[in-house]
Structure formats: C-alpha cells, structure tokens
Protein backbone atom coordinates (compact mmCIF):
# COMPACT_ATOMS: atom_id res chain seq x y z
CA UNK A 1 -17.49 11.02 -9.60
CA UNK A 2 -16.29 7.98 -7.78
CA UNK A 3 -12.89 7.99 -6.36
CA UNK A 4 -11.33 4.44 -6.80
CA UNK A 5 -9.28 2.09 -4.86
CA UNK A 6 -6.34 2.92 -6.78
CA UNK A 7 -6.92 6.51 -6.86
CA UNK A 8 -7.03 6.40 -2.66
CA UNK A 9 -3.46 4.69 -2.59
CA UNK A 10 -2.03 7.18 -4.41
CA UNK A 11 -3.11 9.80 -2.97
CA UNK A 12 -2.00 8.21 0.34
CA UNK A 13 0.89 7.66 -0.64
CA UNK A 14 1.38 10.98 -2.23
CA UNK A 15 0.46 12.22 1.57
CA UNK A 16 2.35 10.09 3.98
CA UNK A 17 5.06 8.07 1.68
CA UNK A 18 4.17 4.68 1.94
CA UNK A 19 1.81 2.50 2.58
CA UNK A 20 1.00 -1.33 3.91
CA UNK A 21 -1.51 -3.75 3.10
CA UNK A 22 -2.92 -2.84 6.72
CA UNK A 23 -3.00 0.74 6.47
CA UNK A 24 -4.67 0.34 3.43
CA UNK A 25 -6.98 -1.64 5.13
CA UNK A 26 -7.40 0.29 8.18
CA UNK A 27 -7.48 4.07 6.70
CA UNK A 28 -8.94 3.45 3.10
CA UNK A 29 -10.72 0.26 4.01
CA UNK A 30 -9.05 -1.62 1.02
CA UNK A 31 -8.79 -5.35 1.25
CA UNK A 32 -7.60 -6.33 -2.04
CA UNK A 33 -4.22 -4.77 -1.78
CA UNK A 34 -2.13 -6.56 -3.92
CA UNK A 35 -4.62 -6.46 -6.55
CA UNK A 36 -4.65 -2.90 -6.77
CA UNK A 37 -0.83 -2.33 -6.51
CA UNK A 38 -0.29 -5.11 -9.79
CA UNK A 39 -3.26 -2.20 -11.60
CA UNK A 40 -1.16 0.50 -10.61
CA UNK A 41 1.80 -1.33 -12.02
CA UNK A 42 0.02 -1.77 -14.96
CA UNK A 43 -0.65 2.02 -15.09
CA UNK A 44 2.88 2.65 -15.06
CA UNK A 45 3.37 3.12 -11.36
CA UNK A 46 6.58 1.81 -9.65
CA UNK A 47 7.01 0.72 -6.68
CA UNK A 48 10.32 -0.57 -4.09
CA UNK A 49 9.74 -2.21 -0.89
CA UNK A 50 10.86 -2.70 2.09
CA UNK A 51 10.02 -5.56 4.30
CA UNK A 52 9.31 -4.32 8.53
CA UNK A 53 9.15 -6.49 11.33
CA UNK A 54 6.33 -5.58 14.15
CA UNK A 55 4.33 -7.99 16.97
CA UNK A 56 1.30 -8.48 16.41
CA UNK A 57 -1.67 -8.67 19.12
CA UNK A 58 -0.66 -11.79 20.29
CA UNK A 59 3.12 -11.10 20.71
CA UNK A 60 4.45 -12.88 17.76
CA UNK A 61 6.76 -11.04 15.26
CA UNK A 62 5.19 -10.64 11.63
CA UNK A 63 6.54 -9.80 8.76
CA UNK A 64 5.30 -7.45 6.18
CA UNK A 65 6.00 -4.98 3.34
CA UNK A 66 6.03 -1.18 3.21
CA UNK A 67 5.25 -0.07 -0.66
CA UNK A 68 7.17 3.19 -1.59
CA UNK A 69 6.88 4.93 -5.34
CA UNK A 70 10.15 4.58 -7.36
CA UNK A 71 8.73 6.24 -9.93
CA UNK A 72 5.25 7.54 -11.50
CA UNK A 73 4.39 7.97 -14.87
C-alpha cells in the first residue's frame, strides 16, 4: 500500500513537531505543501503557525511558516 503525501506529514509531524514547506520538501520530497495541508484541513486536522525568520544562501532574511497540530481528529 502506498503511503501518501498527507500521510508523510503527519507522521512527521507526529515525530519531530512541526514542519515547513522546506522540510517537507527536503525530507519527504513534497512540493505541493500548501495543497496538502488545506486536505488535511479538510480531514479535520488543525493546524497554528508560527512565522520564523532565517537567511537564506544569499544572505537575505526570509520569512516563512512553521505548521504545528492544534488539534487532530
């Protein structure tokens, strides 16, 4: 059985807390992020966020968010 997009964030964030669109990318090789968080909403899933600051590669500051659970269904 195939384990889906949606199924790998979870159980990522089930592991480590949170997640980002890039660690999604990077570890579960996801690059639809957002479109798979608004299915998990859908699902029932909630999430809070938290926007974080870091430099990218070329030295300028970025802005992203970090998805937590706020609750799971």
């Amino acid at each position: 059985m195939k384990v889906t997009q949606r199924q790998k964030i979870v159980k990522y964030m089930l592991k480590f807390g949170s997640i980002t669109s890039w660690e999604a990318y990077e570890n579960l090789g996801i690059t639809q992020f957002a479109a798979r968080v608004k299915e998990l909403k859908q699902e029932g899933y909630g999430f809070r966020t938290r926007w974080e600051k870091r430099k990218n590669k070329e030295g300028k500051t970025v802005r992203f968010k970090r998805f937590y659970f706020s609750n799971r269904c």
